[in-house]
PDB file of N, CA and C in Angstrom:
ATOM      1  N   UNK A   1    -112.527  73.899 233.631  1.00  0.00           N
ATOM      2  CA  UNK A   1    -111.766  73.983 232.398  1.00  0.00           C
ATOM      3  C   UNK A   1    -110.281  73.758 232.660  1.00  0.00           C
ATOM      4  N   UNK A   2    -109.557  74.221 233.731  1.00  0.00           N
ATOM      5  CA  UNK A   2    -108.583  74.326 233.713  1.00  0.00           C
ATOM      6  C   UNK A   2    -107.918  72.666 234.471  1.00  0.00           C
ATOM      7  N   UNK A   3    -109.070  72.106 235.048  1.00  0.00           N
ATOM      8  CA  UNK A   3    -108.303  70.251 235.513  1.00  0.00           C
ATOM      9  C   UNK A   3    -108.849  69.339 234.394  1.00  0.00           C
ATOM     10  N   UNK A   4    -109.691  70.086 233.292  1.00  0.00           N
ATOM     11  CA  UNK A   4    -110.472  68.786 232.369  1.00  0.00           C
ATOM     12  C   UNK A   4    -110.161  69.280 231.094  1.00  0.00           C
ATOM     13  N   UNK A   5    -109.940  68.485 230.463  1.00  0.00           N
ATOM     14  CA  UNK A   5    -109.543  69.124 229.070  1.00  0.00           C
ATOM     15  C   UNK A   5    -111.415  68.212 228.131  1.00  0.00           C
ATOM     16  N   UNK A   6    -111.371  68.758 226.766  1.00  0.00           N
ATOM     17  CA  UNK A   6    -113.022  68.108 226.168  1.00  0.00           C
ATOM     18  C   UNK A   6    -113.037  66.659 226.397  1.00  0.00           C
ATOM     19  N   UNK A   7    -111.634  66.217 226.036  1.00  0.00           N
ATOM     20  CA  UNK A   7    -111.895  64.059 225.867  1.00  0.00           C
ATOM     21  C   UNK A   7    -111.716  63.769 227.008  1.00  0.00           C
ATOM     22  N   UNK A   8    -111.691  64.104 228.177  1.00  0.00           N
ATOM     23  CA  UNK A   8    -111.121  63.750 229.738  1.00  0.00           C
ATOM     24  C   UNK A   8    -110.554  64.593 230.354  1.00  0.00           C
ATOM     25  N   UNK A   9    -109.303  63.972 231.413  1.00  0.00           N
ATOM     26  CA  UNK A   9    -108.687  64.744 232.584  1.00  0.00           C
ATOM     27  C   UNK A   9    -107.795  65.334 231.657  1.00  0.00           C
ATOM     28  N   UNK A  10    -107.067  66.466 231.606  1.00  0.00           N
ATOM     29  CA  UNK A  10    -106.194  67.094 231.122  1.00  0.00           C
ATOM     30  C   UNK A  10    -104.785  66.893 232.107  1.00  0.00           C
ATOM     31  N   UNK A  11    -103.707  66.951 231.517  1.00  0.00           N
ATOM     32  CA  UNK A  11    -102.474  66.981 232.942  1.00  0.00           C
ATOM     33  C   UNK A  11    -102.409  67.874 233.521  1.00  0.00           C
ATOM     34  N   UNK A  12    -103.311  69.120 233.750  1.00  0.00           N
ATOM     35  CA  UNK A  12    -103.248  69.735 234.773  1.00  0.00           C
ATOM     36  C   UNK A  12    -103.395  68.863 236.207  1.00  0.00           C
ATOM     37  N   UNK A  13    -104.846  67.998 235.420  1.00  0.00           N
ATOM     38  CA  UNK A  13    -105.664  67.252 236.923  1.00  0.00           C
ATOM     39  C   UNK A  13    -104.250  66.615 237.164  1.00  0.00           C
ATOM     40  N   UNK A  14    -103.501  65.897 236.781  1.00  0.00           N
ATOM     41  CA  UNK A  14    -102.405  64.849 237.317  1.00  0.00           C
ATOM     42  C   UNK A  14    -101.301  65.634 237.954  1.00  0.00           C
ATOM     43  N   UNK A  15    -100.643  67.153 237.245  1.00  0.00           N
ATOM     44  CA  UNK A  15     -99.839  67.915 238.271  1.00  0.00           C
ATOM     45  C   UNK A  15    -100.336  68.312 238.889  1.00  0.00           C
ATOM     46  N   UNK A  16    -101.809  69.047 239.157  1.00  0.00           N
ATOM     47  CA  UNK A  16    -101.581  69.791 240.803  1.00  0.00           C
ATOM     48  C   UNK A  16    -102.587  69.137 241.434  1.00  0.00           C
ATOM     49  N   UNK A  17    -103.169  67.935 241.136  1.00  0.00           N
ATOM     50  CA  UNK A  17    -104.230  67.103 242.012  1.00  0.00           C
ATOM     51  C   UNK A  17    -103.645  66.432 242.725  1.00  0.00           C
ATOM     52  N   UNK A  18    -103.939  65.131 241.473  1.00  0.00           N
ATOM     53  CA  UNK A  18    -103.378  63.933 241.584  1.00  0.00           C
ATOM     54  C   UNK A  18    -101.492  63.360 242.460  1.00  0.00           C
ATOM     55  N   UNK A  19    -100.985  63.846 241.437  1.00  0.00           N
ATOM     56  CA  UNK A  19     -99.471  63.948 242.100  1.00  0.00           C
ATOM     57  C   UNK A  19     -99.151  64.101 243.514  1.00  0.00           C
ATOM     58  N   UNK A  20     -99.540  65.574 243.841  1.00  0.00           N
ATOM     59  CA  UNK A  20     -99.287  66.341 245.211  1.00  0.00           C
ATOM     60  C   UNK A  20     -99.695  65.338 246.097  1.00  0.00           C
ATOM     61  N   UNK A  21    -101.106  64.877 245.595  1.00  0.00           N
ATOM     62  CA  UNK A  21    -101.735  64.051 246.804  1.00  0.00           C
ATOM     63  C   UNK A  21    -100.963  62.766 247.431  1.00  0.00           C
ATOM     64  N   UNK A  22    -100.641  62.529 246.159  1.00  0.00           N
ATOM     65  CA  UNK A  22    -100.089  61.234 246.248  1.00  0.00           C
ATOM     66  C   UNK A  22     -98.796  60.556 247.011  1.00  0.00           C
ATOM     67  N   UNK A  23     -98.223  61.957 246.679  1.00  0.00           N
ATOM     68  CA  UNK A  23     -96.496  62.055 247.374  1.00  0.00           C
ATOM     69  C   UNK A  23     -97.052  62.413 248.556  1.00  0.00           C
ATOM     70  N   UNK A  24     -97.740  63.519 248.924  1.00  0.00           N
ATOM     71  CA  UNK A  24     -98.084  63.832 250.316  1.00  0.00           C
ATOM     72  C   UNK A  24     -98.656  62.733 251.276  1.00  0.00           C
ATOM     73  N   UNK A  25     -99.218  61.710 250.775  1.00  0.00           N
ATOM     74  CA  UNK A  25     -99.588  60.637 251.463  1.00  0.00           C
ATOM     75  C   UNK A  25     -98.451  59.420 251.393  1.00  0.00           C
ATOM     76  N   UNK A  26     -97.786  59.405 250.804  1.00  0.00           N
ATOM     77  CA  UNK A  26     -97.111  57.876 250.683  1.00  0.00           C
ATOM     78  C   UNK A  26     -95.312  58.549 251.396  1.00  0.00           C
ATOM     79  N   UNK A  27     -95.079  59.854 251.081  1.00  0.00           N
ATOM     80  CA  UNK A  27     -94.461  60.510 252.482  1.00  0.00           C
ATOM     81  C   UNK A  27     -94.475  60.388 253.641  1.00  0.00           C
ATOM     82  N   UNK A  28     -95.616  60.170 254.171  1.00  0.00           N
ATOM     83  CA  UNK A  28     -96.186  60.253 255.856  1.00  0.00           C
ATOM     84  C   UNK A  28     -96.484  58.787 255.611  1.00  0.00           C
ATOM     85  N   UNK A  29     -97.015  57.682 254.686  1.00  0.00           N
ATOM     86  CA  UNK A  29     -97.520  56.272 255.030  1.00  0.00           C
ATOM     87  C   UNK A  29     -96.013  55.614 255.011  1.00  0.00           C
ATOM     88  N   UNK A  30     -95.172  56.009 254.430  1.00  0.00           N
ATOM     89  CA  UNK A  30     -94.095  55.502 254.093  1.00  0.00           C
ATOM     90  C   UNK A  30     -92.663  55.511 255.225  1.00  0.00           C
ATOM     91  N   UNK A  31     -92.976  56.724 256.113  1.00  0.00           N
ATOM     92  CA  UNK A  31     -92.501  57.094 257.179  1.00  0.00           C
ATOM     93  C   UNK A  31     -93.300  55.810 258.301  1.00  0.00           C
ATOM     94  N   UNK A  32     -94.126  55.767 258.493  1.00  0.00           N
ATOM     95  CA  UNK A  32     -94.776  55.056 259.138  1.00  0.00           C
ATOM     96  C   UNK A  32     -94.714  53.302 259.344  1.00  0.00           C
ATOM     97  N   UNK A  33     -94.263  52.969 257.841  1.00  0.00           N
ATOM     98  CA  UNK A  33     -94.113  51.841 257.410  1.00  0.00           C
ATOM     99  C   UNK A  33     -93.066  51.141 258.043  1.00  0.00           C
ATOM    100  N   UNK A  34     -91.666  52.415 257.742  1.00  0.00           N
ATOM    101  CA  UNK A  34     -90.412  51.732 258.466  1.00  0.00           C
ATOM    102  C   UNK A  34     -89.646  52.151 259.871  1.00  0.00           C
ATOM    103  N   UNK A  35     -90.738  52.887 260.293  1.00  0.00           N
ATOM    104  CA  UNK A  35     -90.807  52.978 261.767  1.00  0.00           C
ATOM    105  C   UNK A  35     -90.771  51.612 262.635  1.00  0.00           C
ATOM    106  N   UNK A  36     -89.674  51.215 263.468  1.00  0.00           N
ATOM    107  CA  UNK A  36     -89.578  50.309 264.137  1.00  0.00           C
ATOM    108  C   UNK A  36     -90.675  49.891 265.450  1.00  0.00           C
ATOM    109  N   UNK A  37     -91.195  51.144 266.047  1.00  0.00           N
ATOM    110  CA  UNK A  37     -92.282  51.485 266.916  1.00  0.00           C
ATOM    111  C   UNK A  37     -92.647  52.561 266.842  1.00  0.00           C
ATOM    112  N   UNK A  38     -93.879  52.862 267.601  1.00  0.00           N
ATOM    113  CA  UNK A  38     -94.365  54.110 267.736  1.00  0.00           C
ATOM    114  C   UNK A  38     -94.737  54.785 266.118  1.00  0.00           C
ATOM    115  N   UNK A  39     -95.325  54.014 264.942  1.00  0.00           N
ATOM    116  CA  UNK A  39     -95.678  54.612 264.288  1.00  0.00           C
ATOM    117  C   UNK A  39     -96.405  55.448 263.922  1.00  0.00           C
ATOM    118  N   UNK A  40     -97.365  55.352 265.011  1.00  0.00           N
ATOM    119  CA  UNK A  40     -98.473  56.900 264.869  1.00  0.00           C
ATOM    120  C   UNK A  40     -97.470  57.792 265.119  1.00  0.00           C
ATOM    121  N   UNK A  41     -96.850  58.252 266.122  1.00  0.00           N
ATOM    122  CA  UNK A  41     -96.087  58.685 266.520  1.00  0.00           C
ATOM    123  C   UNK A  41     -95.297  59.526 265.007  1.00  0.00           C
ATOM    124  N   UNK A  42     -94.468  58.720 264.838  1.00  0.00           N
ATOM    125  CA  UNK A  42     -93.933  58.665 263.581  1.00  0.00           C
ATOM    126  C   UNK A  42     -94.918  59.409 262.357  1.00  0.00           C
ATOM    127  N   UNK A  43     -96.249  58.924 261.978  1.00  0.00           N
ATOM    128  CA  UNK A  43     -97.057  59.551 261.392  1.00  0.00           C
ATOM    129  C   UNK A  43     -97.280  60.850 261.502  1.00  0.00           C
ATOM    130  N   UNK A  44     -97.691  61.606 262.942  1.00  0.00           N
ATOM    131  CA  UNK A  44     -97.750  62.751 263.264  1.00  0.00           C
ATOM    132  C   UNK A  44     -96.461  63.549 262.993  1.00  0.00           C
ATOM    133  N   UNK A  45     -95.623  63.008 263.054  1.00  0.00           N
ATOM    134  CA  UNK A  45     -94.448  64.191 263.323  1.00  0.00           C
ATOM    135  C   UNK A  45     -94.210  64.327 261.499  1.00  0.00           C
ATOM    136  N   UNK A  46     -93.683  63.021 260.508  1.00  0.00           N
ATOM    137  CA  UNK A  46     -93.401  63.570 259.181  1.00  0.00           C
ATOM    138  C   UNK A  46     -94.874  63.954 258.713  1.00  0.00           C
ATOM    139  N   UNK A  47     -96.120  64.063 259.138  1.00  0.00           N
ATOM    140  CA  UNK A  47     -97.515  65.030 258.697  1.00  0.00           C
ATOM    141  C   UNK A  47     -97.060  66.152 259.147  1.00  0.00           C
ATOM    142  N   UNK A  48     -97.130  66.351 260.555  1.00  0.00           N
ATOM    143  CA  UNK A  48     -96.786  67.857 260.521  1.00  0.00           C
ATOM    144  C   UNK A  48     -95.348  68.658 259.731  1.00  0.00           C
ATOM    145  N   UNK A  49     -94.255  68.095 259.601  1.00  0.00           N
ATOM    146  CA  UNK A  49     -93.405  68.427 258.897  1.00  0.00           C
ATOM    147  C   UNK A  49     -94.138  68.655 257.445  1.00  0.00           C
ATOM    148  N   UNK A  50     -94.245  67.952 256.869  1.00  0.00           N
ATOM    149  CA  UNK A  50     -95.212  68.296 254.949  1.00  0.00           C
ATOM    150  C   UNK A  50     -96.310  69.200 255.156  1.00  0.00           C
ATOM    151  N   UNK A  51     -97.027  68.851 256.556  1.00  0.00           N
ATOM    152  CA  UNK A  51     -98.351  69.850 256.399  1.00  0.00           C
ATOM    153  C   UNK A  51     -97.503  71.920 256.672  1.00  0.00           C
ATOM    154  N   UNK A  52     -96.447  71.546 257.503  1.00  0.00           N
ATOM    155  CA  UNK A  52     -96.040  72.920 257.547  1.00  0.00           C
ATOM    156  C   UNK A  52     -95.410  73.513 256.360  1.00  0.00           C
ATOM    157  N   UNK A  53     -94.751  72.517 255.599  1.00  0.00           N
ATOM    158  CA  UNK A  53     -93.889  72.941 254.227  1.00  0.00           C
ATOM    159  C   UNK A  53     -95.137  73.141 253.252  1.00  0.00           C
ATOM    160  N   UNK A  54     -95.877  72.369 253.534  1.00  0.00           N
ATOM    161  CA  UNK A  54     -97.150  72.724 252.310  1.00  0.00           C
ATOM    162  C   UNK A  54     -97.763  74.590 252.754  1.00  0.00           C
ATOM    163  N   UNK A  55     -98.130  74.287 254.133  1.00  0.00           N
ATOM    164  CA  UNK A  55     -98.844  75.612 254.730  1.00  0.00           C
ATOM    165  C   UNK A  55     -98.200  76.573 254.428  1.00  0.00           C
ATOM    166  N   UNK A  56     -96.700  76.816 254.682  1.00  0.00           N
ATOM    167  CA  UNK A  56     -96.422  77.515 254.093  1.00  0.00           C
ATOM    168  C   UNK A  56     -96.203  78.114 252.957  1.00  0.00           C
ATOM    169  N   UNK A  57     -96.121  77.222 251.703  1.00  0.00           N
ATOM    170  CA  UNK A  57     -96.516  77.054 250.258  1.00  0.00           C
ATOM    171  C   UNK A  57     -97.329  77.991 250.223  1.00  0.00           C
ATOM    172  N   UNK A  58     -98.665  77.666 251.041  1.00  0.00           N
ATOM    173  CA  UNK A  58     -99.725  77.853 250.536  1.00  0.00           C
ATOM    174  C   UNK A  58     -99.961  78.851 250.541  1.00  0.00           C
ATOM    175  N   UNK A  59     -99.321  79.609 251.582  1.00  0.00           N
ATOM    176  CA  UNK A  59     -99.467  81.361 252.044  1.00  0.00           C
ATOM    177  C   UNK A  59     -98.824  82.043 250.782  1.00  0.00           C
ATOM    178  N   UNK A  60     -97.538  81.626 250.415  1.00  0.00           N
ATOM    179  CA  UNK A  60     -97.004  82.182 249.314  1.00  0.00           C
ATOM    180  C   UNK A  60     -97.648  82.666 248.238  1.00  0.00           C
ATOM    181  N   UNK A  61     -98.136  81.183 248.148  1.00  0.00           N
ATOM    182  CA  UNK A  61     -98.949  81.193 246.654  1.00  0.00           C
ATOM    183  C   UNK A  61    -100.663  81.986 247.081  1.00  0.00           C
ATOM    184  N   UNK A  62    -100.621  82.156 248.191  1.00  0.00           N
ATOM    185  CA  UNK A  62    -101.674  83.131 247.999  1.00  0.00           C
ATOM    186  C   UNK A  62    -101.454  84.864 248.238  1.00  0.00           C
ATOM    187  N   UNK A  63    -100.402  85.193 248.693  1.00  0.00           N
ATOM    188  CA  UNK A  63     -99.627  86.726 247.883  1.00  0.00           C
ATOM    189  C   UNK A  63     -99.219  86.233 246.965  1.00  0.00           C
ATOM    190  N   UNK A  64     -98.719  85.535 246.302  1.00  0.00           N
ATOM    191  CA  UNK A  64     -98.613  85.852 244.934  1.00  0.00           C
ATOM    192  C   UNK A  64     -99.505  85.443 243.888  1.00  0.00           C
ATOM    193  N   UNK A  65    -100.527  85.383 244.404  1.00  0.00           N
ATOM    194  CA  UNK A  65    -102.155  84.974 243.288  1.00  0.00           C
ATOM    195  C   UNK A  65    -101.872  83.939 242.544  1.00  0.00           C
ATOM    196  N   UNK A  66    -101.001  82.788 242.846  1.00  0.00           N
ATOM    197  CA  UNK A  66    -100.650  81.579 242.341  1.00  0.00           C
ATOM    198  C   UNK A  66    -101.597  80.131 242.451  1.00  0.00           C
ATOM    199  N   UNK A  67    -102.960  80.174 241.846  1.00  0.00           N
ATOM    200  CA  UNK A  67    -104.212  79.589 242.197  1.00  0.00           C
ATOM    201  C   UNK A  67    -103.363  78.304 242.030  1.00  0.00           C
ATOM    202  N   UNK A  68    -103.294  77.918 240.683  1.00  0.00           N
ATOM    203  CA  UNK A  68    -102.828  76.729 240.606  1.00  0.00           C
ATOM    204  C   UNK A  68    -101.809  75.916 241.754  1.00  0.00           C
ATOM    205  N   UNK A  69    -100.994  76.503 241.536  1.00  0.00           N
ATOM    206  CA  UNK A  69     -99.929  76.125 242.978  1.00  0.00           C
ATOM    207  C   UNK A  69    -100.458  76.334 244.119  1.00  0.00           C
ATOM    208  N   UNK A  70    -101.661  76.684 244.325  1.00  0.00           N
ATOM    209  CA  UNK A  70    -102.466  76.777 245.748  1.00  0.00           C
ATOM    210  C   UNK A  70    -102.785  75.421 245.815  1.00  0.00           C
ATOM    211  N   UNK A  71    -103.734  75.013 244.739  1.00  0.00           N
ATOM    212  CA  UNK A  71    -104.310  73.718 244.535  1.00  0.00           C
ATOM    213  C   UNK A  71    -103.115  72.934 245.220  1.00  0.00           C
ATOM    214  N   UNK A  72    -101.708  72.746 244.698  1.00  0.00           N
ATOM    215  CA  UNK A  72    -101.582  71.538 244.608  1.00  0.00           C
ATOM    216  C   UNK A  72    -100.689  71.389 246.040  1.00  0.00           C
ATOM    217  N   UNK A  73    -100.616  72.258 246.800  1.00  0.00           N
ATOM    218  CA  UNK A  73    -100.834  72.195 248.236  1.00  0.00           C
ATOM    219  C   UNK A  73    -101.608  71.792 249.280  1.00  0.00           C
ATOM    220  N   UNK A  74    -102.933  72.038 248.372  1.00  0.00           N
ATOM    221  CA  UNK A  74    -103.766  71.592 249.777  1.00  0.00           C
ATOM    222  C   UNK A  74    -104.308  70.663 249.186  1.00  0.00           C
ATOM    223  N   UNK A  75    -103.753  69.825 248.081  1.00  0.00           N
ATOM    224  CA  UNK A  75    -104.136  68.439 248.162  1.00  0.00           C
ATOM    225  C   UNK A  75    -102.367  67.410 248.312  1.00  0.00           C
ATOM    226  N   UNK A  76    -101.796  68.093 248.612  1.00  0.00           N
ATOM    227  CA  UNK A  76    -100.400  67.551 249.306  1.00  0.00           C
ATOM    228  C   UNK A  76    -101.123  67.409 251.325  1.00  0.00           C
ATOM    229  N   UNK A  77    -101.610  68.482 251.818  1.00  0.00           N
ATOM    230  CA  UNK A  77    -102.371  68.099 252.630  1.00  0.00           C
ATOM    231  C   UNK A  77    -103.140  67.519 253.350  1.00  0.00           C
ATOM    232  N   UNK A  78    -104.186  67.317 251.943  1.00  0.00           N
ATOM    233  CA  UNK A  78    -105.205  66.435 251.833  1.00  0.00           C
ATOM    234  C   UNK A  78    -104.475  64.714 252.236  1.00  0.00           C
ATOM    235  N   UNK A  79    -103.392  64.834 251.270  1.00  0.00           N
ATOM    236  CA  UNK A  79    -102.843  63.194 251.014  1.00  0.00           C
ATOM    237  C   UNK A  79    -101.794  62.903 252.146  1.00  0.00           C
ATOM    238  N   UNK A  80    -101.422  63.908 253.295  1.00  0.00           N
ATOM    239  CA  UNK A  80    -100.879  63.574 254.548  1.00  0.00           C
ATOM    240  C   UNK A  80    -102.227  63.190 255.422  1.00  0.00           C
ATOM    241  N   UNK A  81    -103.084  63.937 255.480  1.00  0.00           N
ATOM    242  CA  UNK A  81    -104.331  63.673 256.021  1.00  0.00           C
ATOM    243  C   UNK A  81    -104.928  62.039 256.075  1.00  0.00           C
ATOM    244  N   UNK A  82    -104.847  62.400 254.889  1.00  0.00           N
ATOM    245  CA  UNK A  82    -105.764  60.786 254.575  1.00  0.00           C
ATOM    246  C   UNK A  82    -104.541  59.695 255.108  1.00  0.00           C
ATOM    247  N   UNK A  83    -103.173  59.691 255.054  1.00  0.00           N
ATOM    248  CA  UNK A  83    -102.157  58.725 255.693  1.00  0.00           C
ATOM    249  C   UNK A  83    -102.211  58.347 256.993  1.00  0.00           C
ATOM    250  N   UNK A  84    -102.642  59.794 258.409  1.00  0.00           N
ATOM    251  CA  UNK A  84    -102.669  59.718 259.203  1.00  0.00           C
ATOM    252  C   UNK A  84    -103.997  58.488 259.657  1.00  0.00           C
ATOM    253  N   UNK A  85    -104.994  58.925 258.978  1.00  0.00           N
ATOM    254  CA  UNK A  85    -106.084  57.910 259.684  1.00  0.00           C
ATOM    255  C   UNK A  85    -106.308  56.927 258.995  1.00  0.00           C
ATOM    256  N   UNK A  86    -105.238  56.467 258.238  1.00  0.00           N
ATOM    257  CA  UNK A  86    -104.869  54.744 258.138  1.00  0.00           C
ATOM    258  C   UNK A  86    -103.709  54.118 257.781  1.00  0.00           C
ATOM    259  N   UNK A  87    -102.875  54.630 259.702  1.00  0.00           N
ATOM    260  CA  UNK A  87    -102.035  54.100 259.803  1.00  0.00           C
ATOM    261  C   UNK A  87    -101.649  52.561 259.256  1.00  0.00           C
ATOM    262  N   UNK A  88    -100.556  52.098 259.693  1.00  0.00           N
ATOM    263  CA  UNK A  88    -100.086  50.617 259.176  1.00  0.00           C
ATOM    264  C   UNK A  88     -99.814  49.966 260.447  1.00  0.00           C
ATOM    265  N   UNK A  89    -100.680  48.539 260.855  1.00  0.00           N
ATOM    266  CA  UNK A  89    -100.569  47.946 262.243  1.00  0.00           C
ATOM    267  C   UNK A  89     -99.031  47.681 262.750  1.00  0.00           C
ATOM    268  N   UNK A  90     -99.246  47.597 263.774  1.00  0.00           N
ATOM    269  CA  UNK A  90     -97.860  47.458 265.008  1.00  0.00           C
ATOM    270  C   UNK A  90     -97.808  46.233 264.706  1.00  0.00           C
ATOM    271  N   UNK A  91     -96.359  46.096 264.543  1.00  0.00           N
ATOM    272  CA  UNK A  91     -95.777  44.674 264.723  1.00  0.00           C
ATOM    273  C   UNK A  91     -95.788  44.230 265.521  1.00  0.00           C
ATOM    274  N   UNK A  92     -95.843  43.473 266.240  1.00  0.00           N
ATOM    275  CA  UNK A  92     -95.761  43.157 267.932  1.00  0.00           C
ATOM    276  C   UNK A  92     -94.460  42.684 268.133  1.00  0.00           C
ATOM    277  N   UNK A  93     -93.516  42.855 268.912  1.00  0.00           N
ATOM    278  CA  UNK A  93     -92.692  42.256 269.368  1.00  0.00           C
ATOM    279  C   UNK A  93     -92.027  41.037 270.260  1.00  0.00           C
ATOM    280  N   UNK A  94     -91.695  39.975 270.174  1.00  0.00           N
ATOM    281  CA  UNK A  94     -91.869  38.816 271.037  1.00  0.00           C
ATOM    282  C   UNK A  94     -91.098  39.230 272.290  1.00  0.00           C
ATOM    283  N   UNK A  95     -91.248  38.512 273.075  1.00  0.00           N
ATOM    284  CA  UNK A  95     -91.372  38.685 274.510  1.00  0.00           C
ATOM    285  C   UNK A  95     -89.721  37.711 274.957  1.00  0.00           C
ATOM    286  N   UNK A  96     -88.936  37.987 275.516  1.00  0.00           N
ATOM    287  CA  UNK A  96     -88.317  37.444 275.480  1.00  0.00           C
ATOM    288  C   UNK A  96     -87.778  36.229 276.313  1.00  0.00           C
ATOM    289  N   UNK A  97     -89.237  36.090 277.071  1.00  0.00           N
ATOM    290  CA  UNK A  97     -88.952  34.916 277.728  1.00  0.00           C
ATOM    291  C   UNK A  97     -89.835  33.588 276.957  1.00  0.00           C
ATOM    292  N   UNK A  98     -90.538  34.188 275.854  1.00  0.00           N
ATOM    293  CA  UNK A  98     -90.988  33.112 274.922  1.00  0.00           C
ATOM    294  C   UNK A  98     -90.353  32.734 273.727  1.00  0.00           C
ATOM    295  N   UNK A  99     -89.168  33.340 273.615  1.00  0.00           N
ATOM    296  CA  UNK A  99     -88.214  32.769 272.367  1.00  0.00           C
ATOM    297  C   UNK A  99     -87.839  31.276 272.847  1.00  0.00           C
ATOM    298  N   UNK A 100     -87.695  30.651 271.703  1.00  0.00           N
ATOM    299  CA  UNK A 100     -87.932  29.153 271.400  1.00  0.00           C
ATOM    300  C   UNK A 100     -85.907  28.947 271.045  1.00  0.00           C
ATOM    301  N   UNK A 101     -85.321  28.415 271.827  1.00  0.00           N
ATOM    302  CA  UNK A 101     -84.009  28.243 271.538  1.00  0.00           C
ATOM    303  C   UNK A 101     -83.357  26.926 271.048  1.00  0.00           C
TER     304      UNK A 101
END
């Protein structure tokens, strides 16, 4: 009841689902993107940064019986999660005794 309203999704589903997830993943894919090298690298470290700001969220909102705002933590989680295991390929770098002058 509270993510579906009778004709469809209600905006609950879009603030504490949808949204969270979304930023939480394109945060960590987006970090990754303009990483010069070492983007896993890169991946892991701004995931664990959101996954700790979320984790801790999450503790909050569970002393303070804040269900909803629980939700939309651990699908901020969820959507660092899902970034990590599909990273964005390595550029390769040319070699510099094959540059063409």
């Amino acid at each position: 009841m509270f993510l579906s309203s009778p004709g469809g999704w209600s905006e609950n589903f879009f603030e504490y689902v949808l949204n969270p997830g979304i930023a939480g993943f394109c945060a960590v894919y987006i970090a990754m993107i303009f990483a010069p090298k070492h983007k896993k690298f890169v991946g892991y470290a701004a995931a664990f940064l959101w996954v700790g700001f979320a984790g801790a969220l999450a503790f909050f909102n569970i002393m303070l019986k804040e269900w909803p705002a629980l939700l939309s933590s651990i699908t901020t989680i969820a959507g660092c999660a899902f970034a990590i295991y599909d990273p964005p390929p390595e550029e390769e770098q040319p070699d510099e005794h094959s540059r063409i002058y």
